[in-house]
Protein backbone atom coordinates (compact mmCIF):
# COMPACT_ATOMS: atom_id res chain seq x y z
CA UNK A 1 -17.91 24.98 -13.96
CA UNK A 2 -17.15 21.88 -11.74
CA UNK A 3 -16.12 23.14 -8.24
CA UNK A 4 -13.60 20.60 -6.53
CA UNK A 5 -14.51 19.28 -3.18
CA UNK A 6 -11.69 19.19 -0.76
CA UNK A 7 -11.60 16.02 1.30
CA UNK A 8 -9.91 15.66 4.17
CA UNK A 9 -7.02 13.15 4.52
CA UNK A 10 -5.83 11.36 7.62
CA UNK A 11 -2.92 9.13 8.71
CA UNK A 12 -2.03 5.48 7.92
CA UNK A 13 -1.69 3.15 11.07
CA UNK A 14 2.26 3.49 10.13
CA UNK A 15 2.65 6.82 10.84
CA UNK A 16 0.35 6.44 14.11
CA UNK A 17 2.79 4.04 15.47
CA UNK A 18 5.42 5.98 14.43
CA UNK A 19 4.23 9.17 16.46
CA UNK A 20 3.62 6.69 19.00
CA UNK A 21 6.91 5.22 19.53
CA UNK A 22 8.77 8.86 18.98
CA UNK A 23 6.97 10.33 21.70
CA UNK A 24 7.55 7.14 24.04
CA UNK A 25 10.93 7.17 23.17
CA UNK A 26 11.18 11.20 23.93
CA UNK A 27 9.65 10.68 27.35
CA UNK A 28 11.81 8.10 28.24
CA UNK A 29 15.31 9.26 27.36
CA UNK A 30 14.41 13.21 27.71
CA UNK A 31 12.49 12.81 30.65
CA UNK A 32 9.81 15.53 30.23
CA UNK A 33 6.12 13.91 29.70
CA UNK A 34 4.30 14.94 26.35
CA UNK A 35 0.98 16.04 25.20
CA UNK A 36 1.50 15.68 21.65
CA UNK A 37 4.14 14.78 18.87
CA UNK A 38 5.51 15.65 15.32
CA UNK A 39 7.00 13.99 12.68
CA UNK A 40 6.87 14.31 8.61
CA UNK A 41 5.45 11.54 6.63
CA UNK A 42 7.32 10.05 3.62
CA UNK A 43 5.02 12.14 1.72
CA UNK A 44 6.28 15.22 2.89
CA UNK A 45 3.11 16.25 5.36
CA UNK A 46 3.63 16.73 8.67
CA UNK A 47 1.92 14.80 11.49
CA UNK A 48 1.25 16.45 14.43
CA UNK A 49 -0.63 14.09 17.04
CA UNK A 50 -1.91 14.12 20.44
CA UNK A 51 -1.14 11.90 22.85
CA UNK A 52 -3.06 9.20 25.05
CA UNK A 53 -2.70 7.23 27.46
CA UNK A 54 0.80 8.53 29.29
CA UNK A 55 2.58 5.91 31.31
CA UNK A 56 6.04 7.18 32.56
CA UNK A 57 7.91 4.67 34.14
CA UNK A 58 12.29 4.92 34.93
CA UNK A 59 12.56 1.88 32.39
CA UNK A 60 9.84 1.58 30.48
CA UNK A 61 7.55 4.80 28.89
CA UNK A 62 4.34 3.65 27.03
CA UNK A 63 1.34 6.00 24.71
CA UNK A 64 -1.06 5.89 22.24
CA UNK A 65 -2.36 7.57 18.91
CA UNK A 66 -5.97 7.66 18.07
CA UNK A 67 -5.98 6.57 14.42
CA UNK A 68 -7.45 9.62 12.26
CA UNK A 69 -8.65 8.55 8.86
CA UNK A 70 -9.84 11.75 7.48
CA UNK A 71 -12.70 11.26 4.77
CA UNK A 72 -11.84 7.48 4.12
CA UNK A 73 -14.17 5.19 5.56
CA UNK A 74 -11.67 2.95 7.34
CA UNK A 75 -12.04 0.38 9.97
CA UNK A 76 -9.25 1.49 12.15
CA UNK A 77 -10.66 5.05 12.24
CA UNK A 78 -10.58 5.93 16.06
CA UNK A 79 -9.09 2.95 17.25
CA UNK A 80 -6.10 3.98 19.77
CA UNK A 81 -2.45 2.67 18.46
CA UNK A 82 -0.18 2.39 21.51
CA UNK A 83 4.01 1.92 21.63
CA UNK A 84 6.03 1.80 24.33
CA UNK A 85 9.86 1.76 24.75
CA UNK A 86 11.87 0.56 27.05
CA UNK A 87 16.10 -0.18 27.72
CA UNK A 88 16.79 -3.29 26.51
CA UNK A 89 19.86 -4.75 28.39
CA UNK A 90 19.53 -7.72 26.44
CA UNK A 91 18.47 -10.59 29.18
CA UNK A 92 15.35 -9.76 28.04
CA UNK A 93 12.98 -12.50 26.92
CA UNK A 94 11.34 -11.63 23.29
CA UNK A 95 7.99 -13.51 22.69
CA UNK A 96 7.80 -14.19 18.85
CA UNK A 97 10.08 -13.04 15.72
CA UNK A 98 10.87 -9.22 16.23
CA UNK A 99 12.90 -7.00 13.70
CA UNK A 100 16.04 -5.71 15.00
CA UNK A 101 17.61 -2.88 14.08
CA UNK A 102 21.64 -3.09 14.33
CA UNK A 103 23.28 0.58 14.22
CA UNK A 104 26.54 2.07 13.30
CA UNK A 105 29.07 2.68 15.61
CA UNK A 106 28.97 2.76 19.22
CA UNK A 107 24.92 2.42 19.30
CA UNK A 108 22.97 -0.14 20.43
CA UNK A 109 20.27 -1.74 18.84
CA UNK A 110 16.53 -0.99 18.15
CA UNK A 111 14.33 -4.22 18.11
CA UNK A 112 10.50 -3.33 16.94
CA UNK A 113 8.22 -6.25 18.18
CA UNK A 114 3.84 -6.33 18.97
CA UNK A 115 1.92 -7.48 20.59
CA UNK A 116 -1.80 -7.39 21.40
CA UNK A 117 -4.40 -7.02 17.92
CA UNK A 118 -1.47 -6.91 15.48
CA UNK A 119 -1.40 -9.39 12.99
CA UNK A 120 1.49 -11.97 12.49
CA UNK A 121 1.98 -13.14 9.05
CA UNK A 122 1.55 -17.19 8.53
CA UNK A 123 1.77 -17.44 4.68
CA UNK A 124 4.71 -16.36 2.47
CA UNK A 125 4.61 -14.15 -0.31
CA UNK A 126 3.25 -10.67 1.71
CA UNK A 127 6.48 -8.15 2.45
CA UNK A 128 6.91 -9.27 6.20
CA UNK A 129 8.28 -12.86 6.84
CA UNK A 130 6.18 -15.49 7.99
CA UNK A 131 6.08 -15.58 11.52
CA UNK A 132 7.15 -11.89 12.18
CA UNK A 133 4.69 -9.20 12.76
CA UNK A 134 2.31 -7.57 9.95
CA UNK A 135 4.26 -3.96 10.48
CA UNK A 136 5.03 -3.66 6.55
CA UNK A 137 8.52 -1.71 5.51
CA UNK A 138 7.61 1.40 5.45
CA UNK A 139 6.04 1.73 8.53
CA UNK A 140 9.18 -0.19 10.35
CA UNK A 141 11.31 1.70 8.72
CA UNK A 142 9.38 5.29 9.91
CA UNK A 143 9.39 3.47 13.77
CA UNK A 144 13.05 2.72 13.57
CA UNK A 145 14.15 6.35 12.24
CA UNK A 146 11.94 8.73 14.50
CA UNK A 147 12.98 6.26 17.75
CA UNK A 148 16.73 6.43 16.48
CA UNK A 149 16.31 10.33 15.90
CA UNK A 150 14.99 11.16 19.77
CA UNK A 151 18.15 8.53 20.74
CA UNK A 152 21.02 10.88 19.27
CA UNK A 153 19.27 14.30 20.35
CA UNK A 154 19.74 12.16 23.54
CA UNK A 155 22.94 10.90 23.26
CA UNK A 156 21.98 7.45 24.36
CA UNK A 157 24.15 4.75 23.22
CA UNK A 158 22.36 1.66 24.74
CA UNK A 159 19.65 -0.84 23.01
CA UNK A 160 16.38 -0.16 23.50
CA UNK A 161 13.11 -2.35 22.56
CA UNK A 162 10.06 -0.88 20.88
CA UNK A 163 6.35 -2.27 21.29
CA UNK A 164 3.26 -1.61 19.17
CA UNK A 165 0.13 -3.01 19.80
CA UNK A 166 -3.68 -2.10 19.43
CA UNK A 167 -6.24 -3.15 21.67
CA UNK A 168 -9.09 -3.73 19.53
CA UNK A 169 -6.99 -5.22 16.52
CA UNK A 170 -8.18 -8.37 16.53
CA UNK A 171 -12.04 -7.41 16.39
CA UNK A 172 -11.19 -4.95 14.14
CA UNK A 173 -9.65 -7.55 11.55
CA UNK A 174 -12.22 -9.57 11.22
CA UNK A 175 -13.60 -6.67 9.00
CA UNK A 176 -11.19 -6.81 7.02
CA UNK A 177 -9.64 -9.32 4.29
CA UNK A 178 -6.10 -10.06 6.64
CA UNK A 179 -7.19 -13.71 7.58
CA UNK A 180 -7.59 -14.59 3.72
CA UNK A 181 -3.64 -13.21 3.50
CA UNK A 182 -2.68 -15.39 5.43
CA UNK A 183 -2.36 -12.37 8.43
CA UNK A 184 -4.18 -13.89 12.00
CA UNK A 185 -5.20 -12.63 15.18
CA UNK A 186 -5.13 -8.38 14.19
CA UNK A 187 -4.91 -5.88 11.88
CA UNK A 188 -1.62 -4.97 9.66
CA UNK A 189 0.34 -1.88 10.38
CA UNK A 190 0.32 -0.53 6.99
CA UNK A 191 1.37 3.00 4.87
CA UNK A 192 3.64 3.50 2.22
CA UNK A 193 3.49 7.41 2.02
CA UNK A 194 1.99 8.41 6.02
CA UNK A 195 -0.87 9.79 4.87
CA UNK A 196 -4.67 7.95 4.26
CA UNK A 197 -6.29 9.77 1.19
CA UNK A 198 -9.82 9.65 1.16
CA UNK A 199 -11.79 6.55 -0.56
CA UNK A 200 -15.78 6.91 -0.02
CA UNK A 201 -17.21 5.78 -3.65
CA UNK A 202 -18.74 9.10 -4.13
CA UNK A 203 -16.08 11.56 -3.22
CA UNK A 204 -13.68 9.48 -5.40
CA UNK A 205 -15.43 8.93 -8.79
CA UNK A 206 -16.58 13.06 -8.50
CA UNK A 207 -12.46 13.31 -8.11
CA UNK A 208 -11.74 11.50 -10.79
CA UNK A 209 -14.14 13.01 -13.01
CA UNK A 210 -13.31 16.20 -12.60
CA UNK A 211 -9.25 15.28 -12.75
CA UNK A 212 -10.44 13.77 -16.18
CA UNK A 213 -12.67 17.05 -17.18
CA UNK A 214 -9.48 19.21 -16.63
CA UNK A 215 -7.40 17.46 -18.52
CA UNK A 216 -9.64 17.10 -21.43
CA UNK A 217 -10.52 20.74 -20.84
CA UNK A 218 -7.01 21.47 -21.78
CA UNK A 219 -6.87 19.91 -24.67
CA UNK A 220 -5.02 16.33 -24.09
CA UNK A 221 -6.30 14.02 -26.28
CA UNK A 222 -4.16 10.61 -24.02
CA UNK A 223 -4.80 10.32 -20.30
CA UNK A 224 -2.91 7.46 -18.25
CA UNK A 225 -4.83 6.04 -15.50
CA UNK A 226 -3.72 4.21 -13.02
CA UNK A 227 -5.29 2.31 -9.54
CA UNK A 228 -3.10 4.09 -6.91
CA UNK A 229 0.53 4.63 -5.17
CA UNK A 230 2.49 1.42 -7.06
CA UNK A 231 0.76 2.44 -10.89
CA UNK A 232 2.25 5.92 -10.04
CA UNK A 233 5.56 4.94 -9.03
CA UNK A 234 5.69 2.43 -12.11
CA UNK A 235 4.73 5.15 -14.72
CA UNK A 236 7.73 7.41 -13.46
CA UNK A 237 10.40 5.54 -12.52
CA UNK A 238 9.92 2.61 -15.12
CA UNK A 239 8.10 4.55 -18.00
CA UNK A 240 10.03 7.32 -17.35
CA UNK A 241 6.66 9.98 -17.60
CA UNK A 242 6.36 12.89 -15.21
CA UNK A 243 5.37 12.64 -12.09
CA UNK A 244 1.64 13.44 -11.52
CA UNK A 245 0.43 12.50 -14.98
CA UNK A 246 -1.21 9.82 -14.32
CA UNK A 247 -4.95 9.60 -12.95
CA UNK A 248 -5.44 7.30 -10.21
CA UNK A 249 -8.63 6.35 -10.53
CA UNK A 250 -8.97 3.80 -7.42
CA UNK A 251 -10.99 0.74 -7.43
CA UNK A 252 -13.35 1.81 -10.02
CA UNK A 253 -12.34 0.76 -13.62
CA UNK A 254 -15.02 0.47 -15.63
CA UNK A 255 -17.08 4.14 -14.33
CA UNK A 256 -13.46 5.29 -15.07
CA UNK A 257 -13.80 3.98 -18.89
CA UNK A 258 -17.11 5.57 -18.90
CA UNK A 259 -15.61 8.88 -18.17
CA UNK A 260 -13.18 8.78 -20.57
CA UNK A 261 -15.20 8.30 -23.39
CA UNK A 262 -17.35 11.14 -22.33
CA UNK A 263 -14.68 13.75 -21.55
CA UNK A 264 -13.49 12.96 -25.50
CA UNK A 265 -10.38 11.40 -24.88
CA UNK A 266 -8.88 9.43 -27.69
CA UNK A 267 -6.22 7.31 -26.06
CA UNK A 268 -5.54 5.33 -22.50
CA UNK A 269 -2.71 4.10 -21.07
CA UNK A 270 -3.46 1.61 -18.21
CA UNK A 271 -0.79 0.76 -15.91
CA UNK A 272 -0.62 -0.79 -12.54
CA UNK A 273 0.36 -3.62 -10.54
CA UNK A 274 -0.58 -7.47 -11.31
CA UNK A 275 -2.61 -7.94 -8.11
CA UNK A 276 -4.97 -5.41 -8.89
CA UNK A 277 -5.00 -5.43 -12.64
CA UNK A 278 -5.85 -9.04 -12.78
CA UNK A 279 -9.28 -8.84 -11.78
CA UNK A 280 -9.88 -6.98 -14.70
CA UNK A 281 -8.70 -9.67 -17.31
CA UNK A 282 -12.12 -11.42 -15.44
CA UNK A 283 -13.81 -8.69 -16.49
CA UNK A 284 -14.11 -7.23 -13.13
CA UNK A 285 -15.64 -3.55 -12.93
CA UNK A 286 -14.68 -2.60 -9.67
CA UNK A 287 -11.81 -4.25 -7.63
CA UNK A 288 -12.51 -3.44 -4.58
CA UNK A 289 -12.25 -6.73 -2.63
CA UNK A 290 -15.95 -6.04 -1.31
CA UNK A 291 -17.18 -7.08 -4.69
CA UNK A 292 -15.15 -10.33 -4.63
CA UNK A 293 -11.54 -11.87 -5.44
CA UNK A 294 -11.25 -14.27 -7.50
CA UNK A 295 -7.77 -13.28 -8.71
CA UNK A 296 -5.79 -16.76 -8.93
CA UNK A 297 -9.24 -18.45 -10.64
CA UNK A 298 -8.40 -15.54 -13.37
CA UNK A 299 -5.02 -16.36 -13.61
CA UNK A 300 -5.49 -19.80 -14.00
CA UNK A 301 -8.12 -19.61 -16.46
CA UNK A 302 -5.22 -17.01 -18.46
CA UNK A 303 -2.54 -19.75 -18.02
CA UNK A 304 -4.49 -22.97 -18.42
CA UNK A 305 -3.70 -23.30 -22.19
CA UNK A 306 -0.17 -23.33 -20.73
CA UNK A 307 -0.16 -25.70 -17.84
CA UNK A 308 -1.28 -29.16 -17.30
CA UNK A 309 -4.24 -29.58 -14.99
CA UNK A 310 -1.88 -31.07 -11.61
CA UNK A 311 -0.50 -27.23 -11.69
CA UNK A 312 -4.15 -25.52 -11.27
CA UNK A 313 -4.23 -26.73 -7.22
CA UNK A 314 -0.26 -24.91 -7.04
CA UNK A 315 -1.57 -21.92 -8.26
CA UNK A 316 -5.07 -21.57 -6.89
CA UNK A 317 -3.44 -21.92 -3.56
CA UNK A 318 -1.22 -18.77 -4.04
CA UNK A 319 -1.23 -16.38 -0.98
CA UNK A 320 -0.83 -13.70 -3.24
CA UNK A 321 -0.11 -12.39 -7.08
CA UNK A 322 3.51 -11.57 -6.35
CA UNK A 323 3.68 -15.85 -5.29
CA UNK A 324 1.47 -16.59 -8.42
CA UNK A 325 3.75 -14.78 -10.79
CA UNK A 326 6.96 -16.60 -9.43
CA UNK A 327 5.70 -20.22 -10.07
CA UNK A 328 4.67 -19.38 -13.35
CA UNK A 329 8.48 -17.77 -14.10
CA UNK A 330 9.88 -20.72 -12.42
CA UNK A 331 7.52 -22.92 -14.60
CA UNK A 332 8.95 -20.97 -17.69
CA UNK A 333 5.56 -19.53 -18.82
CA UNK A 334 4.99 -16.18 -16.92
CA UNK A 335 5.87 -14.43 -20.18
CA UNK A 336 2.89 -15.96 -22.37
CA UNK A 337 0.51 -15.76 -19.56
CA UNK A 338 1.41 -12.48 -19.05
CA UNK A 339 0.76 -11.55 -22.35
CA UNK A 340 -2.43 -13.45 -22.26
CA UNK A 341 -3.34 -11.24 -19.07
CA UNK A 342 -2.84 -7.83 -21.06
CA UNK A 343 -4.75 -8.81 -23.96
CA UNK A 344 -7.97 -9.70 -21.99
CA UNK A 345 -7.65 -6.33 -19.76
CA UNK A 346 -7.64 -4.47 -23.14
CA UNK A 347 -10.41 -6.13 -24.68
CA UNK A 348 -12.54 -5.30 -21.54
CA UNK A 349 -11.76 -1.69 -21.10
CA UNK A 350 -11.87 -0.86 -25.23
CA UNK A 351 -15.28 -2.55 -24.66
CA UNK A 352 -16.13 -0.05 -21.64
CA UNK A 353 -15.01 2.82 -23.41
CA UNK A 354 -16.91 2.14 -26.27
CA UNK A 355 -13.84 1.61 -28.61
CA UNK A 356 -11.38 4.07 -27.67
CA UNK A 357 -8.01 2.59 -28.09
CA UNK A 358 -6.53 0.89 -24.54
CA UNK A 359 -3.08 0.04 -24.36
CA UNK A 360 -2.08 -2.07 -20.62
CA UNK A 361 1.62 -2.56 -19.22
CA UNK A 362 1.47 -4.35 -15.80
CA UNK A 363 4.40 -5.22 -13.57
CA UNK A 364 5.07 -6.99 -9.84
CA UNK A 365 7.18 -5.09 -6.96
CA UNK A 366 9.37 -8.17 -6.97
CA UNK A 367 9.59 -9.16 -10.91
CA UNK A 368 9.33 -5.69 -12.42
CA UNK A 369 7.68 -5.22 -15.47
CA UNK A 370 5.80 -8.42 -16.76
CA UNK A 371 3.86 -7.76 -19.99
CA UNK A 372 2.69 -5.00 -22.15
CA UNK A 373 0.12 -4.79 -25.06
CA UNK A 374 1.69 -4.03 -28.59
CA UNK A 375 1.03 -0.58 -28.66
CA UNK A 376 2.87 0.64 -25.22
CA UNK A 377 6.03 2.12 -26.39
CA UNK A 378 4.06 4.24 -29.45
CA UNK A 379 1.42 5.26 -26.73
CA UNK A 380 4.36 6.50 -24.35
CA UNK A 381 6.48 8.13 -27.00
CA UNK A 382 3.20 10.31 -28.43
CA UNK A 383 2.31 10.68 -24.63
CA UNK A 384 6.09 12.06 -24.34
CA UNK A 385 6.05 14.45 -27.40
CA UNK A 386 2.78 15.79 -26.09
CA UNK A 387 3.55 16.76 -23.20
CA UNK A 388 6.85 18.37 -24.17
C-alpha cells in the first residue's frame, strides 16, 4: 500500500507582506512593540509569523517577515520581506504609481506603495498596471484588509501610507523569469490563496500518483486533471463539478498521461488556463518555464492559417497569453484558433496516454472560456452522473 508523504507548505510573499504590514500597523497605532503576528490566509490557514527587524518610531513603525517556503524550492525562501507604516497627512511626496485605498465614511485612506527589490511592471497585459508596483490583487487586497482591520480595533480615522520592500529583490529576480514579463528591477509580490504548496519534481509526481492510484482504487473510471489554482477554480465555478475533483497535476503533463494509462483510467478531462495549456499544443511535456517558453511561437504557428504574415511580429511580441488572446478576438479569429489550440493538446496527450480518450476545455481570467474539444459536455455530464 502507497503511504502518502506529508510535505510541508509555507507562505506566499503576499501573505509575508501582509503579516508584515499588520504588525507595523499594530505597533504604530496600539503602541505596544511585537514579537510575532497572525492573520488567516484566503485559504483558510492561519499564519502565525515572527517578527524582524523592529523599528518603533512616533510616526513611522517599520518590520520584516522571513519568507518560509515550506518544501517548495523557491527563490525567495529566507529572504526577509519588510513593511512599514506610517500617518500620512497627505503633504507627503509619493515616488512612483502607488494604489490607494479610499474608505467609507469618516476614514482616511490607505495608499500601498514599494520600494527597494520589488518589481514595477513596464508591459501591459500582467494584473498590475504598467508603471505601478508588481504586488498582484490578492496580495494588495490581504495588505489593505489586515492594515484597515488593526485601524478600527484602533479607532483611527486618519490616512496612513504602507511600504513593502525586500532587500535582496532585485538579485533575487534575476533567477527568476520577471524581466521576460515585462517586471524590472525585483521580484513580484505574488499569492492567490496565502499559502506556497510544495513543488520539488519528486515530491509532486509521487503526489500525483498516488492521488491518481486512489481514485482508480475506488473504482472511477474519468479523472480530470488540471495544472493548478485557476484549472480548479474553472472546473467548479464554470463546469459546475465539485470542488476537489480535479487532480492538479503541476507542470508535468505528459508523466501525468503516463500515470493515467497505468492506474486504468478510461477517460480525461483536461482543463486549465491558456497560458499554461498552450505549451502543450507544441507538444511540450513539462511546462515548467525551466524547460523553455515558446508560448506565442505556438500560438502563431495555431493561428497562421488564419492571419496574414504582417500579424506574426503583433503577436510574437505579446507580453503575455491573456494580450495574445485579445488581438486575436479583436482580429475576429480567437474562436478558430482556439479551436485549433484544443485539437493539437488532444492529439498530444491521447498520444501520451497511449489512446485513452482526452477531451481539453481551456479558458483566460479575462475572456472566460475560449474553446473546448467536441466531446466536453458528454465527458462532464457522465463525469456528473458518476459521481452522483
Amino acid at each position: 500500500m502507497m503511504e502518502k508523504k506529508e510535505l510541508r507548505c509555507g507562505f506566499t510573499t503576499g501573505t509575508c507582506a501582509a503579516v508584515a504590514a499588520k504588525a507595523a500597523a499594530a505597533m504604530l497605532l496600539l503602541d505596544s512593540r511585537l514579537q510575532h503576528m497572525k492573520l488567516m490566509t484566503p485559504k483558510g490557514t492561519e499564519a502565525d509569523l515572527p517578527l524582524f527587524h523592529v523599528v518603533m518610531g512616533p510616526d513611522k513603525v517599520s518590520c520584516a517577515v522571513e519568507k518560509d517556503a515550506g518544501d517548495d524550492p523557491d527563490v525567495t525562501n529566507k529572504a526577509l520581506i519588510f513593511a512599514s507604516v506610517e500617518f500620512l497627512t497627505g503633504d507627503e511626496s509619493l515616488a512612483g504609481n502607488s494604489y490607494v485605498r479610499e474608505t467609507a465614511g469618516e476614514s482616511g485612506t490607505l495608499v500601498l506603495t514599494a520600494t527597494e527589490g520589488i518589481g514595477r511592471v513596464t508591459k501591459p497585459g500582467l494584473s498590475c498596471p504598467v508603471g505601478y508596483p508588481a504586488i498582484n490583487p490578492v496580495p494588495r487586497s490581504m495588505i489593505f484588509d489586515e492594515v484597515d482591520e488593526i485601524r478600527r480595533t484602533a479607532g483611527y480615522k486618519g490616512s496612513l501610507l504602507i511600504s513593502v520592500w525586500i532587500p535582496k529583490g532585485r538579485e533575487l529576480a534575476e533567477k527568476t523569469f520577471n524581466s521576460r514579463l515585462g517586471i524590472v528591477d525585483g521580484l513580484s509580490i505574488l499569492g492567490t490563496t496565502g499559502i506556497v504548496k510544495p513543488m520539488s519534481e519528486e515530491a509532486l509526481t509521487a503526489t500525483i500518483r498516488l492521488e491518481l492510484h486512489m481514485k482508480a482504487a475506488a473504482g472511477q473510471k474519468q479523472v480530470i486533471l488540471t495544472p493548478g489554482n485557476y484549472g480548479e477554480t474553472f472546473i467548479k465555478e464554470t463546469l459546475n463539478l465539485p470542488a476537489g475533483e480535479g487532480v492538479t497535476i503541476s507542470n508535468f503533463i505528459r508523466k501525468s498521461c503516463t500515470m493515467v494509462k497505468e492506474e486504468g483510467f478510461e477517460q480525461v478531462l483536461f482543463a486549465g488556463h491558456i497560458g499554461k495549456l498552450i505549451k502543450v499544443a507544441g507538444g511540450v511535456e513539462n511546462t515548467h518555464s525551466r524547460y523553455g517558453d515558446r508560448r506565442m511561437e505556438v500560438l502563431w504557428d495555431c493561428a497562421r492559417t488564419f492571419l496574414d504574415i504582417e500579424a506574426k511580429e503583433t503577436l510574437l511580441q505579446s507580453n503575455t497569453m491573456e494580450t495574445a488572446a485579445g488581438i486575436l478576438k479583436e482580429l475576429g479569429i480567437l474562436k478558430p484558433v482556439m479551436s485549433e489550440v484544443v485539437k493539437r493538446i488532444k492529439a498530444y496527450m491521447m498520444d501520451w496516454t497511449g489512446g485513452i480518450p482526452v477531451e481539453v476545455v481551456t479558458f483566460s481570467n479575462t475572456l472566460g472560456l475560449l474553446s473546448m474539444t467536441p466531446g466536453v459536455p458528454e465527458m462532464i455530464k457522465q463525469y456528473s452522473a458518476s459521481d452522483t
